[in-house]
C-alpha atoms as a PDB file:
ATOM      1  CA  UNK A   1     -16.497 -27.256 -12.527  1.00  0.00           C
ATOM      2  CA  UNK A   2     -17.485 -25.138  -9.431  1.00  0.00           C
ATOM      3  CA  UNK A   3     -18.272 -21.380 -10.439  1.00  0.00           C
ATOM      4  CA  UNK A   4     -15.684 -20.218  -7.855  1.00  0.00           C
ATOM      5  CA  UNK A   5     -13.164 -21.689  -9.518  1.00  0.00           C
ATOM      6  CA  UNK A   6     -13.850 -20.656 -13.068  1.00  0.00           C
ATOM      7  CA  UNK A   7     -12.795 -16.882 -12.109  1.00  0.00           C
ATOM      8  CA  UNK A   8      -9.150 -17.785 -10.891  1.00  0.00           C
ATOM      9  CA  UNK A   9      -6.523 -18.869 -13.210  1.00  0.00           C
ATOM     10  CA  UNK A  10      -2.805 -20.285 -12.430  1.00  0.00           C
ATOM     11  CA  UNK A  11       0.156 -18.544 -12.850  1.00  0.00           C
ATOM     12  CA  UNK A  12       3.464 -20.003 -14.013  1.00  0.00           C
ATOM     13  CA  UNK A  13       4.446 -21.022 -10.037  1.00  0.00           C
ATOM     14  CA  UNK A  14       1.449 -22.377  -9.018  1.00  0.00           C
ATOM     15  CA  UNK A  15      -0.307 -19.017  -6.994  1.00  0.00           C
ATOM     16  CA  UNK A  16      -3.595 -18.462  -8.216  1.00  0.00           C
ATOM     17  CA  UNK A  17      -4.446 -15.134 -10.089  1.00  0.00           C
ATOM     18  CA  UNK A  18      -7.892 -13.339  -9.734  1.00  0.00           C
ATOM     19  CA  UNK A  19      -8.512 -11.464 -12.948  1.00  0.00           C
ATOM     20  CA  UNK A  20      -8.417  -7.377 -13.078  1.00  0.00           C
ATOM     21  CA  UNK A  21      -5.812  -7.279 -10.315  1.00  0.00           C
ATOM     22  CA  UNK A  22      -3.378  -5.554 -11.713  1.00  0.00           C
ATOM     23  CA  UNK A  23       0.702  -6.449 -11.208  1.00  0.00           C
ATOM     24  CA  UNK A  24       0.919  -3.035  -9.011  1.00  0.00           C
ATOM     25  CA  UNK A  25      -1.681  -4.381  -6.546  1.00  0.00           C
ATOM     26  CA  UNK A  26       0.058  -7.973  -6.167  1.00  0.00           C
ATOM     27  CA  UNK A  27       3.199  -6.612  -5.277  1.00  0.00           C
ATOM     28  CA  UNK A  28       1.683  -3.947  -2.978  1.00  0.00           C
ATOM     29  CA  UNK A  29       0.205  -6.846  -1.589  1.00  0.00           C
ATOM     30  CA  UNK A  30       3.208  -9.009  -0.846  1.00  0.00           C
ATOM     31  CA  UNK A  31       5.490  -6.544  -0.400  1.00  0.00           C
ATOM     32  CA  UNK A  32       7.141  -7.055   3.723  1.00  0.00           C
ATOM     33  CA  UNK A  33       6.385  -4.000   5.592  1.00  0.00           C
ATOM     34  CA  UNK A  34       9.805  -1.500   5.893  1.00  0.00           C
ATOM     35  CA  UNK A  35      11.297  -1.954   9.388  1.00  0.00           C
ATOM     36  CA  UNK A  36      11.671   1.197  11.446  1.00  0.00           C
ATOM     37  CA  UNK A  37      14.767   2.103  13.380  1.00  0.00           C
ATOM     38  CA  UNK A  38      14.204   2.879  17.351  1.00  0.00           C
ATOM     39  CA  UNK A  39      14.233   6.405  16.982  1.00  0.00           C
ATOM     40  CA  UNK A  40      11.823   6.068  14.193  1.00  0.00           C
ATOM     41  CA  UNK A  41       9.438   3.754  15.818  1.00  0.00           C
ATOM     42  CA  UNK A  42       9.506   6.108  19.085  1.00  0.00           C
ATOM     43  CA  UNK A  43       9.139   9.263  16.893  1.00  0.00           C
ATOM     44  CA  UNK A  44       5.746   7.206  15.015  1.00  0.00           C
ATOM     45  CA  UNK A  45       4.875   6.575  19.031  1.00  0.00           C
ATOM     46  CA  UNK A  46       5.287  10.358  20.251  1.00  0.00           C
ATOM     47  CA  UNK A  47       3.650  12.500  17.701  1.00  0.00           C
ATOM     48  CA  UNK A  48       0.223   9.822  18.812  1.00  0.00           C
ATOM     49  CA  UNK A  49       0.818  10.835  22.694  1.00  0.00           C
ATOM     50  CA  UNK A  50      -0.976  13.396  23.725  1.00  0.00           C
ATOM     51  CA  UNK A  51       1.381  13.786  26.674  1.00  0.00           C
ATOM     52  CA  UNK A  52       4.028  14.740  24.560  1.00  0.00           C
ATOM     53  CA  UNK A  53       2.129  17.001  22.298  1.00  0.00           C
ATOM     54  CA  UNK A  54       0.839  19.543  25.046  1.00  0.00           C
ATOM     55  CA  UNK A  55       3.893  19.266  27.149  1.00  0.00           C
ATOM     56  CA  UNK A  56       5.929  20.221  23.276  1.00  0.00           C
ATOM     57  CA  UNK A  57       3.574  23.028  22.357  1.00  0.00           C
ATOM     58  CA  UNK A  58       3.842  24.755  25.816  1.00  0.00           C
ATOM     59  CA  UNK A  59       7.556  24.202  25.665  1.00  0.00           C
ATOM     60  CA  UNK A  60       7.707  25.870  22.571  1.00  0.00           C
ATOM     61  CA  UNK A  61       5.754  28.782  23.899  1.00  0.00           C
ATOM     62  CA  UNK A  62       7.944  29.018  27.109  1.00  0.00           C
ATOM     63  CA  UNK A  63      10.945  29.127  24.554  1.00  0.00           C
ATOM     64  CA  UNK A  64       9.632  31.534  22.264  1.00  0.00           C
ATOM     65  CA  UNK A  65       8.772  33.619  24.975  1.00  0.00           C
ATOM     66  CA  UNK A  66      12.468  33.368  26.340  1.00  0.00           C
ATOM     67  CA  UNK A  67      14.402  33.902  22.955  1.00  0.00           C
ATOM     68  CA  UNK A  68      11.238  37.285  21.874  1.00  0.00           C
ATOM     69  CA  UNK A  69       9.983  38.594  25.038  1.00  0.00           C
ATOM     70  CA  UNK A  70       8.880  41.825  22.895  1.00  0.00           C
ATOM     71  CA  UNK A  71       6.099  39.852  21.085  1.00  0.00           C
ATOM     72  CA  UNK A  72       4.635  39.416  24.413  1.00  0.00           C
ATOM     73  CA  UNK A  73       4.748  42.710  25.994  1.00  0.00           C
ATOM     74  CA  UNK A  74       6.604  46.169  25.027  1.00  0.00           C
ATOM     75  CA  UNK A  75       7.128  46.962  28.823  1.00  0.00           C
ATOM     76  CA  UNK A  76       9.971  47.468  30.711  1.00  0.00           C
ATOM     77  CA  UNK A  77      10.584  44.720  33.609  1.00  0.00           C
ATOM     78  CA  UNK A  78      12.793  47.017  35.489  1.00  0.00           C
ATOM     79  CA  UNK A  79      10.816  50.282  35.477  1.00  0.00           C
ATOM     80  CA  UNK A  80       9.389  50.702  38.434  1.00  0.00           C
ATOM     81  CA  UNK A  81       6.645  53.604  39.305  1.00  0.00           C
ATOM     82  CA  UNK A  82       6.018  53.679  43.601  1.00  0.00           C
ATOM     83  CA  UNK A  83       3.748  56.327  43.420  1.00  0.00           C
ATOM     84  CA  UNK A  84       1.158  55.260  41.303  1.00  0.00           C
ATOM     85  CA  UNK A  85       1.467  51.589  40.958  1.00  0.00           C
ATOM     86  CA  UNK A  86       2.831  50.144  44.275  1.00  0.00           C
ATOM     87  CA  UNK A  87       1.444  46.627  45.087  1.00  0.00           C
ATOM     88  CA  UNK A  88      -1.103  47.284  42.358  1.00  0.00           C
ATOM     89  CA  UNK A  89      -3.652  44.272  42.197  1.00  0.00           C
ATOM     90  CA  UNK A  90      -4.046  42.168  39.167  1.00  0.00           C
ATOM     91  CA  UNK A  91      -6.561  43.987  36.509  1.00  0.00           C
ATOM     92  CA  UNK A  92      -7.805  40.325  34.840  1.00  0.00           C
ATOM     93  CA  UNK A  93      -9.524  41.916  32.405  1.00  0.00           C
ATOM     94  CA  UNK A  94      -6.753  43.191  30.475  1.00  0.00           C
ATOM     95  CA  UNK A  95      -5.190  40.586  28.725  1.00  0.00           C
ATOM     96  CA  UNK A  96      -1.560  40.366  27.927  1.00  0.00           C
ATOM     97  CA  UNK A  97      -1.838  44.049  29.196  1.00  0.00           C
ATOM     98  CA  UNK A  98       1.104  45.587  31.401  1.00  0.00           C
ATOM     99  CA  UNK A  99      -1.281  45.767  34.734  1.00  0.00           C
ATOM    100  CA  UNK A 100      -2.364  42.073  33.760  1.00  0.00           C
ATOM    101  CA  UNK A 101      -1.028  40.557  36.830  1.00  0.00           C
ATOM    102  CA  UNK A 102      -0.906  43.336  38.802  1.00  0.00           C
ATOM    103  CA  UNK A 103       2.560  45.576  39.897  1.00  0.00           C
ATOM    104  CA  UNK A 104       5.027  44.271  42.908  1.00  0.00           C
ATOM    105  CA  UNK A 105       6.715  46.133  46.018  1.00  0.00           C
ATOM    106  CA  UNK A 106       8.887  48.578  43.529  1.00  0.00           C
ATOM    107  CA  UNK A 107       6.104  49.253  41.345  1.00  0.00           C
ATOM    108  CA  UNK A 108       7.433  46.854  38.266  1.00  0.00           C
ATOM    109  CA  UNK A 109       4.827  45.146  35.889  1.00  0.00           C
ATOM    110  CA  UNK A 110       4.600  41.520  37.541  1.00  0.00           C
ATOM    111  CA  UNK A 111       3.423  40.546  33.750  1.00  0.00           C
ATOM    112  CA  UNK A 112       6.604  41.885  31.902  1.00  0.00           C
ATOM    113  CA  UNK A 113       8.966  40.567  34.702  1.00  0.00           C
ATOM    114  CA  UNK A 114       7.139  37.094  34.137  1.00  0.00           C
ATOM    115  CA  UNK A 115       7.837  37.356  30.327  1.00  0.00           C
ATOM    116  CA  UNK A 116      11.542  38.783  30.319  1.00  0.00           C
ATOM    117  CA  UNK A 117      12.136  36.085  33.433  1.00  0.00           C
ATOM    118  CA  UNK A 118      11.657  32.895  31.213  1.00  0.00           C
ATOM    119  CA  UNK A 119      14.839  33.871  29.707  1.00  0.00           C
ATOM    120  CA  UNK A 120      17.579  33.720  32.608  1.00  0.00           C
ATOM    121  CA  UNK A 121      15.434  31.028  33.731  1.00  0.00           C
ATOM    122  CA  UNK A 122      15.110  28.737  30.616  1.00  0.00           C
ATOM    123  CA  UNK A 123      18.821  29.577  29.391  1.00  0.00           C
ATOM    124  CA  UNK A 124      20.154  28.438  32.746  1.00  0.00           C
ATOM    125  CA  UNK A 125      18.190  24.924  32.284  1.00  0.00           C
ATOM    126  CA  UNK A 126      19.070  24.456  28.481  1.00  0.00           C
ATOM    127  CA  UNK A 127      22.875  25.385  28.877  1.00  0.00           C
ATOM    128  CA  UNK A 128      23.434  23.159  32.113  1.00  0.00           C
ATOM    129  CA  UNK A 129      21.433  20.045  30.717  1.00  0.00           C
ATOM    130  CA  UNK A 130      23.827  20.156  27.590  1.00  0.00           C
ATOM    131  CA  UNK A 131      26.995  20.667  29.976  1.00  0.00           C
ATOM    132  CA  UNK A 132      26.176  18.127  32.192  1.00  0.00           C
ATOM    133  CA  UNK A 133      25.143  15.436  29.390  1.00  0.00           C
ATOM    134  CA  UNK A 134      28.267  15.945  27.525  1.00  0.00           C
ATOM    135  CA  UNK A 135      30.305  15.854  30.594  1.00  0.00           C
ATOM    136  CA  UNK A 136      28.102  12.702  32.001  1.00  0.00           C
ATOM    137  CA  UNK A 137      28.022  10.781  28.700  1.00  0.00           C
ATOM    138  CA  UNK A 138      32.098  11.038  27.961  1.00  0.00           C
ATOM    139  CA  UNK A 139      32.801  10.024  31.550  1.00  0.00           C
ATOM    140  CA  UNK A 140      30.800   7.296  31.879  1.00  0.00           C
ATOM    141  CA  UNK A 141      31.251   5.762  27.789  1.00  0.00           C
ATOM    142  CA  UNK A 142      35.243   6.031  29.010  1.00  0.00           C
ATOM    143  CA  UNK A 143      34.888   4.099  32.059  1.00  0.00           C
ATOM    144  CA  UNK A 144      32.613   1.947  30.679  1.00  0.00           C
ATOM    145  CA  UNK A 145      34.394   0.771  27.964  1.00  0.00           C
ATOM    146  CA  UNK A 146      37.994   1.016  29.223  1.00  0.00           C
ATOM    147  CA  UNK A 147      37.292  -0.944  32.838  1.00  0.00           C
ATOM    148  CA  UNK A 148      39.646  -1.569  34.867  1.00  0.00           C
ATOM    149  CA  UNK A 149      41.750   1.311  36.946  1.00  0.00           C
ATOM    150  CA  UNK A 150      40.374   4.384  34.391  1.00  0.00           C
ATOM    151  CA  UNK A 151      36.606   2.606  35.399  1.00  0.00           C
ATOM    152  CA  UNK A 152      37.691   2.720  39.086  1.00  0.00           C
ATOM    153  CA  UNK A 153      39.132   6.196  39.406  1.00  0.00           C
ATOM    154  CA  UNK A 154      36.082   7.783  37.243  1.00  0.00           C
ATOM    155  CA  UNK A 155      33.633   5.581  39.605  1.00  0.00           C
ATOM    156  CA  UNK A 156      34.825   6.699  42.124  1.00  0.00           C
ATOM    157  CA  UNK A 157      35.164  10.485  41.781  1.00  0.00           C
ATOM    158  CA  UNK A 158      31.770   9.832  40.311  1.00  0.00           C
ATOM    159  CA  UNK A 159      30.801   8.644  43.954  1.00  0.00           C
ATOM    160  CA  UNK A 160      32.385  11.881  45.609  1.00  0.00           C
ATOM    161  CA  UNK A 161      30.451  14.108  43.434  1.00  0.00           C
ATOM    162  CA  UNK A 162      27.129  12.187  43.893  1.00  0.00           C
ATOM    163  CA  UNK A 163      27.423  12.250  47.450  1.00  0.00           C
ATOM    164  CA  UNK A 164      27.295  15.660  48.071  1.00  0.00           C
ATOM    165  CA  UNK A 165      23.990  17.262  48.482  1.00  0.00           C
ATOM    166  CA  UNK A 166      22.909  19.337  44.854  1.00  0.00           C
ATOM    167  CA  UNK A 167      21.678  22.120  46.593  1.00  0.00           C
ATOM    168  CA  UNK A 168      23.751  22.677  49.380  1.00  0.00           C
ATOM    169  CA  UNK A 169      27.212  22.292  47.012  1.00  0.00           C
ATOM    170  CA  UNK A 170      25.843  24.530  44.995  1.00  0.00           C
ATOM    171  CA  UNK A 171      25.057  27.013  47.585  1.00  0.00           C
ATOM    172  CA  UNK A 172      28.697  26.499  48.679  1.00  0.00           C
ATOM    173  CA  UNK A 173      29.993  27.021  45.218  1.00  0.00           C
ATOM    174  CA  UNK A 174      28.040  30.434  44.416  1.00  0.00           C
ATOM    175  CA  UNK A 175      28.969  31.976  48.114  1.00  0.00           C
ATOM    176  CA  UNK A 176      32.173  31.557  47.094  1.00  0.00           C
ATOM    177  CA  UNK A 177      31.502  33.934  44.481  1.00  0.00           C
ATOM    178  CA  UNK A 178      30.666  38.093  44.962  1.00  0.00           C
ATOM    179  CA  UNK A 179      28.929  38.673  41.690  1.00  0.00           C
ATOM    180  CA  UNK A 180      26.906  35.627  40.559  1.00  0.00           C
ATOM    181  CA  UNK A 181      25.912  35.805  36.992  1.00  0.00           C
ATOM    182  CA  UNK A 182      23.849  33.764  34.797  1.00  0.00           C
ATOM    183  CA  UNK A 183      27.024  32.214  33.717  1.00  0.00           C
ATOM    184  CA  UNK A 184      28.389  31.703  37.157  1.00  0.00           C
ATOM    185  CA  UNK A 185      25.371  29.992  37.945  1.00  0.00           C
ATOM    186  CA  UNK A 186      25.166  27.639  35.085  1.00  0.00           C
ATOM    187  CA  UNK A 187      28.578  26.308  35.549  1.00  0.00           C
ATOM    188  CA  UNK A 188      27.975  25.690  39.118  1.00  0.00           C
ATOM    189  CA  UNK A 189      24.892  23.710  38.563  1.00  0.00           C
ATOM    190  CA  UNK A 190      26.649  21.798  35.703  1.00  0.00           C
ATOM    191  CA  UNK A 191      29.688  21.389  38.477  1.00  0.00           C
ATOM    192  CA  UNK A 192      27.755  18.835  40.458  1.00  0.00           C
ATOM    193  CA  UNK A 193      24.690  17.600  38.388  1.00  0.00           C
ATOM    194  CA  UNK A 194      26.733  15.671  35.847  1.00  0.00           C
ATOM    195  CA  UNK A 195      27.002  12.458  37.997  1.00  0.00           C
ATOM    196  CA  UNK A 196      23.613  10.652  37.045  1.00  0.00           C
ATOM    197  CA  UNK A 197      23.841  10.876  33.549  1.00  0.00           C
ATOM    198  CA  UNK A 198      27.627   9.361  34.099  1.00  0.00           C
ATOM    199  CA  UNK A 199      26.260   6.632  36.044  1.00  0.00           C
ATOM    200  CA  UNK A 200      23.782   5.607  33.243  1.00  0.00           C
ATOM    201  CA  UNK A 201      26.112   6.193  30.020  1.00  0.00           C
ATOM    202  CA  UNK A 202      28.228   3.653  32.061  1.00  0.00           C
ATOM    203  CA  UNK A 203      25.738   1.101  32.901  1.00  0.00           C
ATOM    204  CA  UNK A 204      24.168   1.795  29.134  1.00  0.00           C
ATOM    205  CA  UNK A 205      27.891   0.919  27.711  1.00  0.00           C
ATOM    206  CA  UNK A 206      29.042  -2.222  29.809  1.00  0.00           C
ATOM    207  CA  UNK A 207      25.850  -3.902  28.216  1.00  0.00           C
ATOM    208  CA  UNK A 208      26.079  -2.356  24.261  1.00  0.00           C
ATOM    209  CA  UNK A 209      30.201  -3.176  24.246  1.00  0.00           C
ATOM    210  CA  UNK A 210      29.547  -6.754  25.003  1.00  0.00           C
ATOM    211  CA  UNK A 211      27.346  -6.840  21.507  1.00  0.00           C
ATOM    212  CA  UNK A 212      28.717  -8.739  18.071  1.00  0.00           C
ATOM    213  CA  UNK A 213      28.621  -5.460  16.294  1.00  0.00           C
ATOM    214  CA  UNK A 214      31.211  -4.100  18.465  1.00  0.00           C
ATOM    215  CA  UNK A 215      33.266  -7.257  18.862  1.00  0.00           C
ATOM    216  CA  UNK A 216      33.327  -7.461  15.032  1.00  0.00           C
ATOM    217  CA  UNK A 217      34.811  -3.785  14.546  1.00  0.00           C
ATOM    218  CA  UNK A 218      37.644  -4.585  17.003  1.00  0.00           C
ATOM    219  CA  UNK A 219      38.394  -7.696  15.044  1.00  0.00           C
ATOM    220  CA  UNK A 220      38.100  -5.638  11.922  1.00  0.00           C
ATOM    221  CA  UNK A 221      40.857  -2.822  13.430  1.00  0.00           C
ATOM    222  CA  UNK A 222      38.279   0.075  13.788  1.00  0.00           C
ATOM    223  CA  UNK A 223      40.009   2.598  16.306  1.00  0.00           C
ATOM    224  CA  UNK A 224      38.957   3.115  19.859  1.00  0.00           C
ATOM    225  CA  UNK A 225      37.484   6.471  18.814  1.00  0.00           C
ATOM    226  CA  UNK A 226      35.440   4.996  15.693  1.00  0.00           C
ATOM    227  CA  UNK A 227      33.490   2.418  17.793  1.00  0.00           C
ATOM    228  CA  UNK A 228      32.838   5.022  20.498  1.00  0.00           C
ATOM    229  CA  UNK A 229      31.361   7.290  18.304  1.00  0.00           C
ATOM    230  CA  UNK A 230      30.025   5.264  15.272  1.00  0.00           C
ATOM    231  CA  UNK A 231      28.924   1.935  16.975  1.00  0.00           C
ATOM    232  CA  UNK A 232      28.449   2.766  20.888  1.00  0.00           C
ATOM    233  CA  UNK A 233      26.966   6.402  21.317  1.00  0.00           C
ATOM    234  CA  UNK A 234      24.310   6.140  18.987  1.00  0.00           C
ATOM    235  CA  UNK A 235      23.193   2.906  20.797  1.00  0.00           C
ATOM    236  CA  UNK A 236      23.770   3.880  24.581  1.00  0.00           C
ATOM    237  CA  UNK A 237      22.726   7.764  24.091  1.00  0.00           C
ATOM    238  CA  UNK A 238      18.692   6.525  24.474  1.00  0.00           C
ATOM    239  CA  UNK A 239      18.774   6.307  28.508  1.00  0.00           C
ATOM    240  CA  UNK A 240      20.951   9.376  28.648  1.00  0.00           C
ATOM    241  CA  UNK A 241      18.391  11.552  26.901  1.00  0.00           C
ATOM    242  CA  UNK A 242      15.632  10.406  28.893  1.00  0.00           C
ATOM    243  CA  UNK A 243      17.629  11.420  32.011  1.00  0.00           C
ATOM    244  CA  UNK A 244      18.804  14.286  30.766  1.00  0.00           C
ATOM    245  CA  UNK A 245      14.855  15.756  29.563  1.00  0.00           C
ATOM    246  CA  UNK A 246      13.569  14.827  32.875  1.00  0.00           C
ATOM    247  CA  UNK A 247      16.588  17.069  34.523  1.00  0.00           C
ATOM    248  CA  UNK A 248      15.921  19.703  32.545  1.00  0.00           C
ATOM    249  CA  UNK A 249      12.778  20.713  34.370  1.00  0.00           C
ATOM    250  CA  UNK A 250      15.228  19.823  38.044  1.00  0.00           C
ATOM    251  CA  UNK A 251      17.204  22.607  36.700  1.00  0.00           C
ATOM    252  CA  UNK A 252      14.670  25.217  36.449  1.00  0.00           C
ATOM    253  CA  UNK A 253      13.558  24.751  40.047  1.00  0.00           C
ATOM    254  CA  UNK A 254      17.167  24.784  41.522  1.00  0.00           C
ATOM    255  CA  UNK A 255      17.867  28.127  39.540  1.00  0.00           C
ATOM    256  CA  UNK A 256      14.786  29.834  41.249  1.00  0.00           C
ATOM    257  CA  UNK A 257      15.233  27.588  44.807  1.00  0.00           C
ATOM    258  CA  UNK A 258      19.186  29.314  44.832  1.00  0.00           C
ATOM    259  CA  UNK A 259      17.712  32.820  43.851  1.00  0.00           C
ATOM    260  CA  UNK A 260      14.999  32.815  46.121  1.00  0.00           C
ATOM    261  CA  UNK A 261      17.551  31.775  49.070  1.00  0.00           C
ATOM    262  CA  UNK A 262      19.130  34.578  47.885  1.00  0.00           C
ATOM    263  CA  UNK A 263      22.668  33.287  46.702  1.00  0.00           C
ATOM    264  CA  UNK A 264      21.546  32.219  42.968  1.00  0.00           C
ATOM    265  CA  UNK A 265      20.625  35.232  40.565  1.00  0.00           C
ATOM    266  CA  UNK A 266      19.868  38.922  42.407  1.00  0.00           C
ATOM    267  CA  UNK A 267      18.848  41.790  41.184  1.00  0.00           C
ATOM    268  CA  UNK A 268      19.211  43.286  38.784  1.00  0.00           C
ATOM    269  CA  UNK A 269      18.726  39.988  36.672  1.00  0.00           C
ATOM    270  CA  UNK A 270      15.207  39.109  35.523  1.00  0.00           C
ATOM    271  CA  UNK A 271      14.510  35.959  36.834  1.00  0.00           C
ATOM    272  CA  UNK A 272      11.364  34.036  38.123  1.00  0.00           C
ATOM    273  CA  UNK A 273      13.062  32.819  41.237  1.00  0.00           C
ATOM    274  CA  UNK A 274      14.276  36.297  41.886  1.00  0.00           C
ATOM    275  CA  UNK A 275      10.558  37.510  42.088  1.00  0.00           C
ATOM    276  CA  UNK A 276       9.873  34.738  44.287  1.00  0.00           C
ATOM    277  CA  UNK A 277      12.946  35.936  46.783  1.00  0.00           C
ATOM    278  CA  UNK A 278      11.548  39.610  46.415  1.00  0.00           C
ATOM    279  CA  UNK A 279       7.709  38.502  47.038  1.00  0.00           C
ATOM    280  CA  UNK A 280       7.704  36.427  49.839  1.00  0.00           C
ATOM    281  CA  UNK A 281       7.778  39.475  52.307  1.00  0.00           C
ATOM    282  CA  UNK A 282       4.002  40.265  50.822  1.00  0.00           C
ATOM    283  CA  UNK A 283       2.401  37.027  51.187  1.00  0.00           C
ATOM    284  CA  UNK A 284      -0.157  38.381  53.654  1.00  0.00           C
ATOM    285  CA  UNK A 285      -1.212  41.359  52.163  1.00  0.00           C
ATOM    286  CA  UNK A 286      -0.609  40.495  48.161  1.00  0.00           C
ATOM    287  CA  UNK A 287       0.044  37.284  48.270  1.00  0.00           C
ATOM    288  CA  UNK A 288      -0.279  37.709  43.728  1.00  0.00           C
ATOM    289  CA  UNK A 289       3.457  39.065  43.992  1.00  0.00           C
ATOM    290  CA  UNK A 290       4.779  35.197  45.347  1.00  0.00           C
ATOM    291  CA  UNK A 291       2.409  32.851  43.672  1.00  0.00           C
ATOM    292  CA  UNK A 292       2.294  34.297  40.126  1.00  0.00           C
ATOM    293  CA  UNK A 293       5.998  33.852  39.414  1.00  0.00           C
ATOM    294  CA  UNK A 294       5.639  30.208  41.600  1.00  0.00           C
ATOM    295  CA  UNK A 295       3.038  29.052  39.111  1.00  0.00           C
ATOM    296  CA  UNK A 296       5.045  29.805  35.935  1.00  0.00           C
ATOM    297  CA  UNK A 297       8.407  27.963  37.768  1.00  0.00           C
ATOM    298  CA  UNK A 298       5.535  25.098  38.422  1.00  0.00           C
ATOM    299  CA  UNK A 299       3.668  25.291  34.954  1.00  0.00           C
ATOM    300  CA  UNK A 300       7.127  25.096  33.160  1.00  0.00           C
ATOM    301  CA  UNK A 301       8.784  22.754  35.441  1.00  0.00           C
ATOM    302  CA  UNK A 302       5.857  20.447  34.841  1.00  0.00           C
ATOM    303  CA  UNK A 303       5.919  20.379  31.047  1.00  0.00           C
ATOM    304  CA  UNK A 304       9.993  19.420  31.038  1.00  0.00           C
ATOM    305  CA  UNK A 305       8.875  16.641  33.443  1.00  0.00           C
ATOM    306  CA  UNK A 306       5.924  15.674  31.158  1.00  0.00           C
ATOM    307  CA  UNK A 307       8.179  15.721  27.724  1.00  0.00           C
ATOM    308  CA  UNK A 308      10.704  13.241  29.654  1.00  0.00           C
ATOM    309  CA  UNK A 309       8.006  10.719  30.558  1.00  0.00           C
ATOM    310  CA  UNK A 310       6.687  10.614  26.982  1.00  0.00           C
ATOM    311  CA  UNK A 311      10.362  10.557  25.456  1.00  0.00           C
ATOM    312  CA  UNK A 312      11.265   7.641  28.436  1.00  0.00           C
ATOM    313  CA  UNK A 313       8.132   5.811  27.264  1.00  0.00           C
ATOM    314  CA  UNK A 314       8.818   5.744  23.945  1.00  0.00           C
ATOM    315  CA  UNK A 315      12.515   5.248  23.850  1.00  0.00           C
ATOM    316  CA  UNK A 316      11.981   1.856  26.351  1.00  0.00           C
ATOM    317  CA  UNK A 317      10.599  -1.011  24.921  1.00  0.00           C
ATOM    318  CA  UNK A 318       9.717  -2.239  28.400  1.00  0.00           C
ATOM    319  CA  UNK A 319       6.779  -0.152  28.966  1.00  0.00           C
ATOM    320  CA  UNK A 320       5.308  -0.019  25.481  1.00  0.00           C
END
């Protein structure tokens, strides 16, 4: 007999055995592999994309920075000193110090207003990107899955919202208001910037209510509001929160665009686009006052935009 086979022996359906391989490793061995759900699978893909990682860790700063602007800086972003510190320049040697970045036109720490700005700025993006997703996402799973005349109507007053320019309907909203709060603001942003999230919850629905798992819970009785929530939503919310992260960053730049035209947040709010508004007058001789502000709307503008590519590219099978 062959010395190769003299070290196997037979087991009792057929397979061969190799001796010291214990029953542990065997099973390991044959065991099938767990099968991952899609948010699972696209979790195991984003914590491996580097993309996602930098764009999450300087979120996280931007956010910490919003919610504890004191672990940043103890000074005040509204006192303002002409005499000795008007349109001081930036001292770069003194990190995370009050003259860091230099003073603007009133004499204000440009650093401290930077820090205590990501607040207004970041709340007004977080609270209108949840407003306008759960407004978007009911609308557009009830005319999806209804059809007929409650799919019409909702299309089209879908259509009349879509069609108006963001920016210039919300200018026309805010004028209409004299004092314009953060909260004023917010809800006239959320107003009009619902529609594209309706118009993919819709699309996302008219496919997923089609499927057998839906078909069977009608047969079964389930109620309309069971296979909306339980069946539908957790299968058609994927494209909505890829729409919705990419906004997010959209949201940050229209706050500041409205306050630097002067009709979104004024003084005395804290707010990066109301530094913008108030520096633009000293481009030519310190030009700092404009462009430090601008790079922290662009820095943090450019993560939310970088988190929503990673989350769409994970969450879409198509372009793994």
């Amino acid at each position: 007999m062959p010395e190769t086979l003299k070290d196997t022996e037979t087991t009792k359906d057929g397979t061969a055995a190799v001796p010291g391989a214990t029953a542990a490793t065997m099973a390991a061995s044959t065991k099938p592999e767990k099968a991952r759900s899609l948010w699972s699978d696209a979790w195991h893909d984003l914590r491996r994309n580097p993309l996602f990682v930098a764009s999450a860790i300087l979120i996280t700063i931007l956010v910490v920075m919003a919610a504890f602007p004191q672990l940043f800086t103890g000074a005040d972003p509204r006192y303002a000193d002409l005499a000795n510190h008007y349109l001081q320049k930036p001292n770069w040697s003194h990190v995370f110090k009050e003259d860091w970045f230099g003073y603007d036109v009133q004499g204000r720490s440009i650093y401290a207003r930077v820090i205590h700005g990501a607040r207004n700025s970041i709340l007004v993006a977080l609270v209108v990107t949840a407003l306008v997703t759960v407004i978007g996402t009911a609308t557009g799973m009830i005319a999806g899955y209804f059809g007929g005349l409650i799919d019409t109507l909702l299309s089209r007053v879908t259509d009349i919202f879509f069609a108006v320019p963001f920016t210039l309907g919300a200018m026309v909203v805010l004028t209409s208001f004299e004092e314009r709060s953060v909260w004023v603001v917010i809800l006239a942003l959320a107003f009009l910037g619902w529609t594209q999230i309706a118009r993919v919850a819709r699309g996302s629905v008219l496919t997923i209510k089609q499927a057998d798992y839906v078909m069977a819970a009608k047969a079964l009785g389930a109620s309309t509001s069971r296979i909306l929530l339980r069946h539908i939503l957790p299968n058609a919310i994927a494209p909505v929160i890829v729409v919705a992260t990419i906004s997010l960053g959209g949201y940050i730049g229209s706050e500041a665009t409205l306050s630097f035209l002067g009709i979104g947040l004024a003084e005395p709010a804290v707010s990066w686009g109301v530094d913008i508004s108030s520096g633009q007058e000293q481009l030519r001789n310190a030009a700092f006052v404009l462009i430090i502000p601008s790079i922290m709307v662009s820095i943090t503008v450019l993560a939310f935009i970088m988190l929503g590519d990673a989350v769409r590219n994970a969450l879409d099978p198509k372009l793994r």
